[in-house]
N, C-alpha and C. Protein backbone atom coordinates (compact mmCIF):
# COMPACT_ATOMS: atom_id res chain seq x y z
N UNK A 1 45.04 144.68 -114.72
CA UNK A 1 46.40 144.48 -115.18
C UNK A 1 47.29 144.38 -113.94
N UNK A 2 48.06 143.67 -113.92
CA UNK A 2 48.79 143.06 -113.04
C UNK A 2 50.45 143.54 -113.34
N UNK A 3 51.47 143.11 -112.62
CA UNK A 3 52.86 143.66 -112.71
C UNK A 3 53.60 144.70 -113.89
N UNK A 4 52.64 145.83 -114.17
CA UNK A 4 52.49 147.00 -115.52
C UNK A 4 53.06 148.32 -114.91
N UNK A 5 53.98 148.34 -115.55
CA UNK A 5 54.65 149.78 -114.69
C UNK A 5 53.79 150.97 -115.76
N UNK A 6 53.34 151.84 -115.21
CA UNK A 6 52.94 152.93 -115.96
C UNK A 6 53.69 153.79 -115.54
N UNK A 7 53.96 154.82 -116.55
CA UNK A 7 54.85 156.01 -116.33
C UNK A 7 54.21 157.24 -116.63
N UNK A 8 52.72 157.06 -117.35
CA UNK A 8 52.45 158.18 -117.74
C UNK A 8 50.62 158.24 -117.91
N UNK A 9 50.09 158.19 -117.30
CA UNK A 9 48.64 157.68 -117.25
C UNK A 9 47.35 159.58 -117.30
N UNK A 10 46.75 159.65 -118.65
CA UNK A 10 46.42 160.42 -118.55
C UNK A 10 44.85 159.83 -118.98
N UNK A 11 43.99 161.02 -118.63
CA UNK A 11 42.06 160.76 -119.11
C UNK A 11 41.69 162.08 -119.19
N UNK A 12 40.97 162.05 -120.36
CA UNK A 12 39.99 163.11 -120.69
C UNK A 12 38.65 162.65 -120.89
N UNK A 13 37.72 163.19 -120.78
CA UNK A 13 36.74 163.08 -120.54
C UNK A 13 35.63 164.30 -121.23
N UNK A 14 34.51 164.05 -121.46
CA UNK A 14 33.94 164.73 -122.13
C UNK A 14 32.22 164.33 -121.43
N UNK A 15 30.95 165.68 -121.71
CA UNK A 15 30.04 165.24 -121.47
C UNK A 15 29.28 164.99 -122.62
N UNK A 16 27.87 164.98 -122.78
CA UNK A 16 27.01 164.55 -123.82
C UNK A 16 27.27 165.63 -124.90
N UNK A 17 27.90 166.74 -124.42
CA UNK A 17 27.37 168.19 -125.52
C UNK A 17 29.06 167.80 -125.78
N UNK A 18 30.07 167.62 -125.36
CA UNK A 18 31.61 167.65 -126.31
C UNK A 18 31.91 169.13 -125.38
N UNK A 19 31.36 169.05 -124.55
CA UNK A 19 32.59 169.60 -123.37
C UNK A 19 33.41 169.27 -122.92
N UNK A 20 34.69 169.53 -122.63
CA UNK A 20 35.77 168.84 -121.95
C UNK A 20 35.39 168.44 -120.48
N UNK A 21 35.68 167.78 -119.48
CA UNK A 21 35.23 167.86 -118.09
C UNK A 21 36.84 167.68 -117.54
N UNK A 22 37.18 168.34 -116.84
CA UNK A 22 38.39 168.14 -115.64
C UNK A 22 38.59 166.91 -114.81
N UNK A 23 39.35 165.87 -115.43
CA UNK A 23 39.74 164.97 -114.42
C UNK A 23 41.14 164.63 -114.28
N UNK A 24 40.89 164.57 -112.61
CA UNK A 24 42.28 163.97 -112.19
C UNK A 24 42.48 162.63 -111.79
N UNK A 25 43.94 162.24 -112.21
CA UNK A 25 44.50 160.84 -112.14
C UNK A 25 45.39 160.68 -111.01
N UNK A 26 44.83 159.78 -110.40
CA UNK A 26 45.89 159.96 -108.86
C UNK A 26 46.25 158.43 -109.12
N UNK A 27 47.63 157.52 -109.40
CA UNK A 27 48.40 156.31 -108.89
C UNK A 27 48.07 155.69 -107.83
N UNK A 28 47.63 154.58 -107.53
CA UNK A 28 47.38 154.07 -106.43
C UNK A 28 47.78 152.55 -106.47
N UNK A 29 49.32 152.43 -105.28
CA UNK A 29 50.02 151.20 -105.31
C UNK A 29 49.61 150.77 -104.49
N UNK A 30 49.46 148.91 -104.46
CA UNK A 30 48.56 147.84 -103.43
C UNK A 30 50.35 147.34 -103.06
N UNK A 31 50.05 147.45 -101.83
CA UNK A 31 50.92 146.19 -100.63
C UNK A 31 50.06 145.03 -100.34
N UNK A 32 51.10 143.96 -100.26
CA UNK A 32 50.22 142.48 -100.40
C UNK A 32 50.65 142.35 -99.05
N UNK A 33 50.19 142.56 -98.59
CA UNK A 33 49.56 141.86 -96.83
C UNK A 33 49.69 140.42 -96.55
N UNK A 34 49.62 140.03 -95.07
CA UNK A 34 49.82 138.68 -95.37
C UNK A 34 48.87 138.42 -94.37
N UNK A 35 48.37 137.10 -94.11
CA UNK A 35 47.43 136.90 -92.85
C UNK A 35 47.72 135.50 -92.42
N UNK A 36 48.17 135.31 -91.27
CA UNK A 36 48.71 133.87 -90.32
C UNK A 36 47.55 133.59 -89.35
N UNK A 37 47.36 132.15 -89.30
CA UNK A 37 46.52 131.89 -88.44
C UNK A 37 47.46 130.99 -87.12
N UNK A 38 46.90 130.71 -85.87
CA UNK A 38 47.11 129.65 -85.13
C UNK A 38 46.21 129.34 -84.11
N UNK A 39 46.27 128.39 -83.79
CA UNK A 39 45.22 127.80 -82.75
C UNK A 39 45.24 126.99 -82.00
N UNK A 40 44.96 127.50 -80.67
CA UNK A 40 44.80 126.66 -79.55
C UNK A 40 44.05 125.88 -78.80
N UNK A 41 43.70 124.96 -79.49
CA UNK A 41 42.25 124.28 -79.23
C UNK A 41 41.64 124.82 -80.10
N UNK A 42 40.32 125.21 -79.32
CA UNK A 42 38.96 125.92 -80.60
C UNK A 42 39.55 126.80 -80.42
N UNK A 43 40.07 128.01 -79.97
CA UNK A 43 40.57 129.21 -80.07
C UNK A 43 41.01 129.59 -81.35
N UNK A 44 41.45 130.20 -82.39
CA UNK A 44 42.08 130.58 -83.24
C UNK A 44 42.05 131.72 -83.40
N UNK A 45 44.19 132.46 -83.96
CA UNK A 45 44.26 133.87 -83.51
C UNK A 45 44.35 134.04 -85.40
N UNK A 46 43.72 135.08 -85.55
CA UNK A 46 44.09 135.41 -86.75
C UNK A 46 44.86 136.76 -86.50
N UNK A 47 46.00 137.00 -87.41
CA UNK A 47 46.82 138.28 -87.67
C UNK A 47 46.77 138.69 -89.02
N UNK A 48 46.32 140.15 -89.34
CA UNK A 48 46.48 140.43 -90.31
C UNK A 48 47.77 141.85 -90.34
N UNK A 49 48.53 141.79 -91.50
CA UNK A 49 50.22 142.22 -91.40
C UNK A 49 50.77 142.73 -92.19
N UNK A 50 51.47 143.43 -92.67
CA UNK A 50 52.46 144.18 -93.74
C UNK A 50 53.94 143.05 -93.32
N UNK A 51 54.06 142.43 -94.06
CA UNK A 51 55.09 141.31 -94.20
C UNK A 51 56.38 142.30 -94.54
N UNK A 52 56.56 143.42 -94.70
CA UNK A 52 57.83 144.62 -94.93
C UNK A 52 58.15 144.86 -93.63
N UNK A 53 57.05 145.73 -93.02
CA UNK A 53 57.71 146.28 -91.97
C UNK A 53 57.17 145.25 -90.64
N UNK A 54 56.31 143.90 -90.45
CA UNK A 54 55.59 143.40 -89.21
C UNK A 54 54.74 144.29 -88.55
N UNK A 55 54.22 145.68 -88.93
CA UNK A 55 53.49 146.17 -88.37
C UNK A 55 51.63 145.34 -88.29
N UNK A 56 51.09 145.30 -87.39
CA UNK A 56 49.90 145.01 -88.05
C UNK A 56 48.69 146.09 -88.38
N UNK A 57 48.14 145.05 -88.44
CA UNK A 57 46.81 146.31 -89.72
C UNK A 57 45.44 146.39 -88.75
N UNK A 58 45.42 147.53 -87.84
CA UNK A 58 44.32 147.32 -87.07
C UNK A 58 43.35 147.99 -87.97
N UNK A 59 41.77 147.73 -87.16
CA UNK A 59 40.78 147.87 -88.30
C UNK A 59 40.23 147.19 -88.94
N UNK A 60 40.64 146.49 -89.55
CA UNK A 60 40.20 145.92 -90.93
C UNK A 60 39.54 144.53 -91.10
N UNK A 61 38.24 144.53 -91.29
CA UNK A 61 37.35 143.66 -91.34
C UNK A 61 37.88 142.62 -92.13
N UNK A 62 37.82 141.12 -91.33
CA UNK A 62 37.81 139.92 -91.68
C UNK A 62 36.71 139.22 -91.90
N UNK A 63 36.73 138.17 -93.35
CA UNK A 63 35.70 137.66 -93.51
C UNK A 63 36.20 136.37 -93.31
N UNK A 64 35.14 135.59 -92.43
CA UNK A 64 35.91 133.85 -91.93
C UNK A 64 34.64 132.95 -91.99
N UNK A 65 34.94 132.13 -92.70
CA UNK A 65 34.48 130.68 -92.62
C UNK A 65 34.66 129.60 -91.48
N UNK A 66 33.48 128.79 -90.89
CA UNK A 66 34.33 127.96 -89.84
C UNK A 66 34.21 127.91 -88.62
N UNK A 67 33.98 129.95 -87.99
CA UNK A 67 34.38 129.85 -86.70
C UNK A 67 32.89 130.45 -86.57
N UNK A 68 32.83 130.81 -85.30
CA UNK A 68 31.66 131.29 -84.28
C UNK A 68 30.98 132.68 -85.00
N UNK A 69 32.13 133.84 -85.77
CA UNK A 69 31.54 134.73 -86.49
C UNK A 69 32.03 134.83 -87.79
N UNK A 70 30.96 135.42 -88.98
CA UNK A 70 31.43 135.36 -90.08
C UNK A 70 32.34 136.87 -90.46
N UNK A 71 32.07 137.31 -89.52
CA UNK A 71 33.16 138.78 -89.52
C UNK A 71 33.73 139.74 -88.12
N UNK A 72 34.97 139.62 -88.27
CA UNK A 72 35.39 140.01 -86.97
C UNK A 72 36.69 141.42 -87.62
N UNK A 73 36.50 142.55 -86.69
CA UNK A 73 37.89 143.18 -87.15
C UNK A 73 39.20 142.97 -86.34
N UNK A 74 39.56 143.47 -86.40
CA UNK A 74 41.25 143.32 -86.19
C UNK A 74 41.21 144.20 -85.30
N UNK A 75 42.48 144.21 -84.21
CA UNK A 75 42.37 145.14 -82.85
C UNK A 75 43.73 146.32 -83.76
N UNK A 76 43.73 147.40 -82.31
CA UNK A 76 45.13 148.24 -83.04
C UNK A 76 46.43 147.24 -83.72
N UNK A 77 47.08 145.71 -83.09
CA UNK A 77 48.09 145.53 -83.59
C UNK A 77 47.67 144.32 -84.48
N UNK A 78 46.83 144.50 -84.96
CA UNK A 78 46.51 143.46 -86.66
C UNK A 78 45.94 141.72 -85.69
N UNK A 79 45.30 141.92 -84.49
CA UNK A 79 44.82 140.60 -84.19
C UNK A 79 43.82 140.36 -83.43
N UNK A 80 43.05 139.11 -84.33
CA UNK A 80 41.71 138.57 -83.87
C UNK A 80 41.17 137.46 -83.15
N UNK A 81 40.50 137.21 -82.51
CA UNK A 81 40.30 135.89 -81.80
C UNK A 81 38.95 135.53 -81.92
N UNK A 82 38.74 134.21 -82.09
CA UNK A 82 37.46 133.47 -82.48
C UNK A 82 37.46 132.28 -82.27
N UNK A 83 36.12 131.60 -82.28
CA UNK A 83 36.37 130.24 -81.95
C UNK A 83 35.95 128.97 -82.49
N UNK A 84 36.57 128.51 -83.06
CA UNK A 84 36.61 127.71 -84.03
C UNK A 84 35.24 126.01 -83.90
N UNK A 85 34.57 126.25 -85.30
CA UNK A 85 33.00 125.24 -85.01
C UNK A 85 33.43 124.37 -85.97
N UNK A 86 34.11 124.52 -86.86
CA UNK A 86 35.10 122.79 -87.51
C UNK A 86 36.38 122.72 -87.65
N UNK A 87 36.91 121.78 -88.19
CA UNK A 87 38.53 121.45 -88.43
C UNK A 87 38.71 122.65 -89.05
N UNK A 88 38.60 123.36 -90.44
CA UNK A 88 38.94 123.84 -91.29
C UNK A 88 38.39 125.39 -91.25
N UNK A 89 39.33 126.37 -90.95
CA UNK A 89 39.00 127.65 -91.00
C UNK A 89 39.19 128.16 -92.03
N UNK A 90 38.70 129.20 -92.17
CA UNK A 90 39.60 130.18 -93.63
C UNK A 90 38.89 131.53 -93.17
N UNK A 91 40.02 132.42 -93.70
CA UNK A 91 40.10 134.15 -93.14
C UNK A 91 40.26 134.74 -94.37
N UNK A 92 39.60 135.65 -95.12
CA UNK A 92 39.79 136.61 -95.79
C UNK A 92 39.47 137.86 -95.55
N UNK A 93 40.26 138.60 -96.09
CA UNK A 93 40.58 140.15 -96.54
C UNK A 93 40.55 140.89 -97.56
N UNK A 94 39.31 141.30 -97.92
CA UNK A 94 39.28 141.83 -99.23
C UNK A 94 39.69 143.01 -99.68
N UNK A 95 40.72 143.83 -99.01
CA UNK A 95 41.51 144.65 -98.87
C UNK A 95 41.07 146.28 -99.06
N UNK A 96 41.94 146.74 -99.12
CA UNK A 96 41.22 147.98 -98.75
C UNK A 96 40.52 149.06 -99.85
N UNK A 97 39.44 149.29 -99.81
CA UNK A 97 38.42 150.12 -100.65
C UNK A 97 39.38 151.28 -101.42
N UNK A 98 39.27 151.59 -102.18
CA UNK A 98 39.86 152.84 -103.07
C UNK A 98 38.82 154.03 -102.90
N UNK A 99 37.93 153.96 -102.57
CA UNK A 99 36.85 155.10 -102.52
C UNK A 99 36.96 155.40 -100.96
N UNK A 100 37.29 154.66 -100.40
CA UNK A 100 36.64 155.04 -98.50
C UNK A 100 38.44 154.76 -97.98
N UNK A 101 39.19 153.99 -98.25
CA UNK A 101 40.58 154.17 -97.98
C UNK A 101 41.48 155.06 -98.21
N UNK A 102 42.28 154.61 -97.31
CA UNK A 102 43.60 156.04 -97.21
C UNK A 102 44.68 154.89 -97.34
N UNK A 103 45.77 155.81 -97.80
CA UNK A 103 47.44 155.06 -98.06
C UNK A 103 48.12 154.36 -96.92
N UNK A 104 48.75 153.16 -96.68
CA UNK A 104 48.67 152.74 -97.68
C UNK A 104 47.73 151.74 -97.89
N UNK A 105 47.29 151.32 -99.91
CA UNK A 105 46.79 150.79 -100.01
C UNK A 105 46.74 148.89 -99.97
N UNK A 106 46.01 148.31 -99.17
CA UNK A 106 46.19 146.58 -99.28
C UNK A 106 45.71 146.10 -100.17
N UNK A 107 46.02 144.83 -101.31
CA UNK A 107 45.19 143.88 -101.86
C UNK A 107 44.78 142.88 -100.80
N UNK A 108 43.69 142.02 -101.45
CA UNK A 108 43.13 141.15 -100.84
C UNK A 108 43.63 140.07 -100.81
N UNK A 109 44.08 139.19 -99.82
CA UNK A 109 44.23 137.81 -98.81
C UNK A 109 43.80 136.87 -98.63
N UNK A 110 43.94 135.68 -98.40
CA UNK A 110 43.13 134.70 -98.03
C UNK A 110 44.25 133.77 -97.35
N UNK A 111 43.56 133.32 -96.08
CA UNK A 111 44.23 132.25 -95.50
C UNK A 111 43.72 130.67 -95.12
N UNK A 112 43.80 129.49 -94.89
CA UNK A 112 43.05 128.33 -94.44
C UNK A 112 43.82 127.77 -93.39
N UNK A 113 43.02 127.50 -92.65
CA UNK A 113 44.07 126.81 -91.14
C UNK A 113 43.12 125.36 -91.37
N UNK A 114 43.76 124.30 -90.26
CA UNK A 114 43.44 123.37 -89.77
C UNK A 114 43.31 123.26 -88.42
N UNK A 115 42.12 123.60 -87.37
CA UNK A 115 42.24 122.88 -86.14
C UNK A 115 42.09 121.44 -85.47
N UNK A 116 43.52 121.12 -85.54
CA UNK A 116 43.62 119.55 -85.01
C UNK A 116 42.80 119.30 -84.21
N UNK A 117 42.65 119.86 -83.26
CA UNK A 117 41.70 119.66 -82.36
C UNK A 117 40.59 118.85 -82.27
N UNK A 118 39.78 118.91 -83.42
CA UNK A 118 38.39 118.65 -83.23
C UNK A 118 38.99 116.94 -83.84
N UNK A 119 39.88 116.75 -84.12
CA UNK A 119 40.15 114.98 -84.40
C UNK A 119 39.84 113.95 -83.50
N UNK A 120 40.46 114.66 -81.68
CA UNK A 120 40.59 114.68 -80.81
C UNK A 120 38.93 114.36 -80.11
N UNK A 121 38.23 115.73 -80.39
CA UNK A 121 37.14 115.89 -79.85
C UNK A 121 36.03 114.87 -80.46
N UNK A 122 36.30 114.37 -81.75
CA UNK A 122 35.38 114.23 -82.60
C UNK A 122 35.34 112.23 -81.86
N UNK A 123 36.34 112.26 -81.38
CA UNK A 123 36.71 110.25 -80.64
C UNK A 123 35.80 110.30 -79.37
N UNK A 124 35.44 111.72 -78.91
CA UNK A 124 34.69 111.63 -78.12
C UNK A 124 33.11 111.36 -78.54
N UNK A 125 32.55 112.23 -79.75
CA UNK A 125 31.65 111.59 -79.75
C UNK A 125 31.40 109.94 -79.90
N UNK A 126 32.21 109.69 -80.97
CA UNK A 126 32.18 108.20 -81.15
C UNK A 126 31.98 107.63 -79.37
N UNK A 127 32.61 107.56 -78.49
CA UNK A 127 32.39 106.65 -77.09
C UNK A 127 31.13 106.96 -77.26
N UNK A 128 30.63 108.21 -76.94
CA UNK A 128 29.31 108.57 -76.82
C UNK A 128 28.34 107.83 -77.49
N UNK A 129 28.61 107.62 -79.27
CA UNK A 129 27.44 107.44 -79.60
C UNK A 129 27.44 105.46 -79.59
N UNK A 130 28.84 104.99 -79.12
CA UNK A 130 28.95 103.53 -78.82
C UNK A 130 28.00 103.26 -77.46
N UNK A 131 27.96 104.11 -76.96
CA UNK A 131 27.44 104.05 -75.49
C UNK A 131 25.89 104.22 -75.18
N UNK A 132 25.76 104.69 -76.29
CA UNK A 132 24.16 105.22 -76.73
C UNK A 132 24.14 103.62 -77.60
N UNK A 133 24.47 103.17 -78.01
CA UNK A 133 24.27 101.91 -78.65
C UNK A 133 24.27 100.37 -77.83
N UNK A 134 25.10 100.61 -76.78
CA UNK A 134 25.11 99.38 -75.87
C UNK A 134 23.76 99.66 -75.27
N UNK A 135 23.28 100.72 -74.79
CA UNK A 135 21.91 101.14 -73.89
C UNK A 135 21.09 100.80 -74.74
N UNK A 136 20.98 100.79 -75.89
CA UNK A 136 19.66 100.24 -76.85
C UNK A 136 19.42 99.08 -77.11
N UNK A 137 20.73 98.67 -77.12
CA UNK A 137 20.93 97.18 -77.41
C UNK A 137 20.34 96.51 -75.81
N UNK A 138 20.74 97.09 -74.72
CA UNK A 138 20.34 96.15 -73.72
C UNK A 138 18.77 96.34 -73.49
N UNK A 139 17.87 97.68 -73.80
CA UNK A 139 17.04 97.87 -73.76
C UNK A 139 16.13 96.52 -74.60
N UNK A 140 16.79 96.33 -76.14
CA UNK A 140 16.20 95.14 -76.89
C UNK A 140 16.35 93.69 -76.09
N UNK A 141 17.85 93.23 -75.24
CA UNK A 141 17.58 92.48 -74.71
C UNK A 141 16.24 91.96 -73.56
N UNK A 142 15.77 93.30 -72.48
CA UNK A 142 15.91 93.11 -71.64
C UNK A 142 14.04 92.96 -72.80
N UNK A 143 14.00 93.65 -73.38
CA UNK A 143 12.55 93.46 -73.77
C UNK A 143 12.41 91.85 -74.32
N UNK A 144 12.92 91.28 -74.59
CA UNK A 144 12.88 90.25 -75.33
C UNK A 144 13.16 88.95 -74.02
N UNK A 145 14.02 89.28 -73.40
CA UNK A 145 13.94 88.32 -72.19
C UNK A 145 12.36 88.47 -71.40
N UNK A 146 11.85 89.87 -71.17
CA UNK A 146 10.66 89.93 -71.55
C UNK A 146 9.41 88.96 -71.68
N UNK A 147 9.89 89.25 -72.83
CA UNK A 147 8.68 88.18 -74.06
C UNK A 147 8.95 86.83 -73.96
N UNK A 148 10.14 86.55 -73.60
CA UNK A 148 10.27 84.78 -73.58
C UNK A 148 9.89 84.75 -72.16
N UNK A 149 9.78 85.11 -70.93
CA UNK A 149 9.24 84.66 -69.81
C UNK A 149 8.09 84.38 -69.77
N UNK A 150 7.13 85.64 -70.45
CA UNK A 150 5.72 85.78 -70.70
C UNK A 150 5.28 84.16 -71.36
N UNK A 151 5.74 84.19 -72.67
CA UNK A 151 6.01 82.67 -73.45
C UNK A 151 6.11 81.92 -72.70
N UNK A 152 6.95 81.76 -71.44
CA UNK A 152 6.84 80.03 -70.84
C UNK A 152 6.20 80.28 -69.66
N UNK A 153 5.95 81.52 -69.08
CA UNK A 153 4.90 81.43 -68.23
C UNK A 153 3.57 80.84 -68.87
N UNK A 154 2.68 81.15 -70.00
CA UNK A 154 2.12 81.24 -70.75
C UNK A 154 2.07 79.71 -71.28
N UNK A 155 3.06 79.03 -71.60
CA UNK A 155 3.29 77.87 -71.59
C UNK A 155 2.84 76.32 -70.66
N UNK A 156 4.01 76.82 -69.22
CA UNK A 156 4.53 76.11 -68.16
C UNK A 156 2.59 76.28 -67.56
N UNK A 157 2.10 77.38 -67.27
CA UNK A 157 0.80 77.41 -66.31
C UNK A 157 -0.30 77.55 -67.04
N UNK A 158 -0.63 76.96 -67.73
CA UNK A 158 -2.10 76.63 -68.75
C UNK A 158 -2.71 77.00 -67.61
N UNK A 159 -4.12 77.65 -68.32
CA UNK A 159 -5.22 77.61 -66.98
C UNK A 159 -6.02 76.70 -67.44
N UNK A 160 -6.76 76.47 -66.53
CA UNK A 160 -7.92 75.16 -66.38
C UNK A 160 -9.16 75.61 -67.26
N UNK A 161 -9.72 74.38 -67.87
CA UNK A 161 -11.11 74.80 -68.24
C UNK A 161 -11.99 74.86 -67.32
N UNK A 162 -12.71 75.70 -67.64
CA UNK A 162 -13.48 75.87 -66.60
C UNK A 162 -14.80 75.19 -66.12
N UNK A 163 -14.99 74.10 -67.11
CA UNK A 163 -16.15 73.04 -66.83
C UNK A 163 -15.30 71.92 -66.28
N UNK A 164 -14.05 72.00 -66.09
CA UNK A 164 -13.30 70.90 -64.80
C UNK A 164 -12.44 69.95 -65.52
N UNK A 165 -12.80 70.00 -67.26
CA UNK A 165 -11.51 69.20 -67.90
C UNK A 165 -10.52 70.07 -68.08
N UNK A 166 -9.61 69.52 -68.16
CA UNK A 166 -7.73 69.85 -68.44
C UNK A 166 -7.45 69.91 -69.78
């Protein structure tokens, strides 16, 4: 349940025999976090943040698509660095555990970047693989000029029979 104000949240509980069992209800409010990417070249910084106060969120394991690792944490002031293996990154945060966390509590995040970069990088292969294509291509010429010399050598210098007619 989503945007539900409760004012009054109680549970009882019982075991197999219709004993009562003692439980307590503790409230637990999620802050929506925010996470920014940018990038400098392959570099890309991820920040993860409390968009209230700009503090960041050290700790807290990132899950990323894209770059060099599929999980990196966050330093003391909410930021990560990695390095980016296609155009298209993405960073998530699946926020913070209710069983193993302390206050306050985060929901989970997701961010997608674009590194221009590799648009750039990617014109390089192309020369490359044009260049790898002129070398094959001359390789076919040079074989084939080759074969036509052989041909009119083969041609131009008949050898003689060898009982003395031509």
């Amino acid at each position: 349940m989503t945007d539900a104000e409760i004012r009054l949240l109680q549970a009882n509980a019982e075991d197999i025999f219709g004993n009562d069992i003692d439980v307590s209800v503790e409230r637990i409010s999620y802050q929506e976090p925010q996470l920014d990417m940018q990038s400098d070249g392959k570099t890309v910084y991820v920040r993860l943040f409390d968009p209230n106060t700009g503090t960041g969120l050290g700790g807290r394991t990132l899950n990323l698509t894209g770059t060099d690792r599929s999980h990196v944490v966050t330093n003391a002031t909410g930021w990560a660095v990695v390095t980016a293996n296609t155009s298209f990154v993405s960073a998530t945060f699946a926020g913070t555990p209710v069983l193993r966390g302390s206050a306050p509590f985060y929901s989970g995040v997701r961010s997608n970047h674009y590194a221009t970069i590799f648009a750039l990088e990617r014109s390089g292969d192309l020369y490359l693989w044009l260049g790898r294509m002129i070398h094959e291509a001359l390789l076919v010429v040079e074989w084939l000029a080759l074969l036509l010399f052989l041909t009119w050598y083969k041609l131009v210098f008949r050898p003689t029979d060898k009982h003395g007619a031509s």
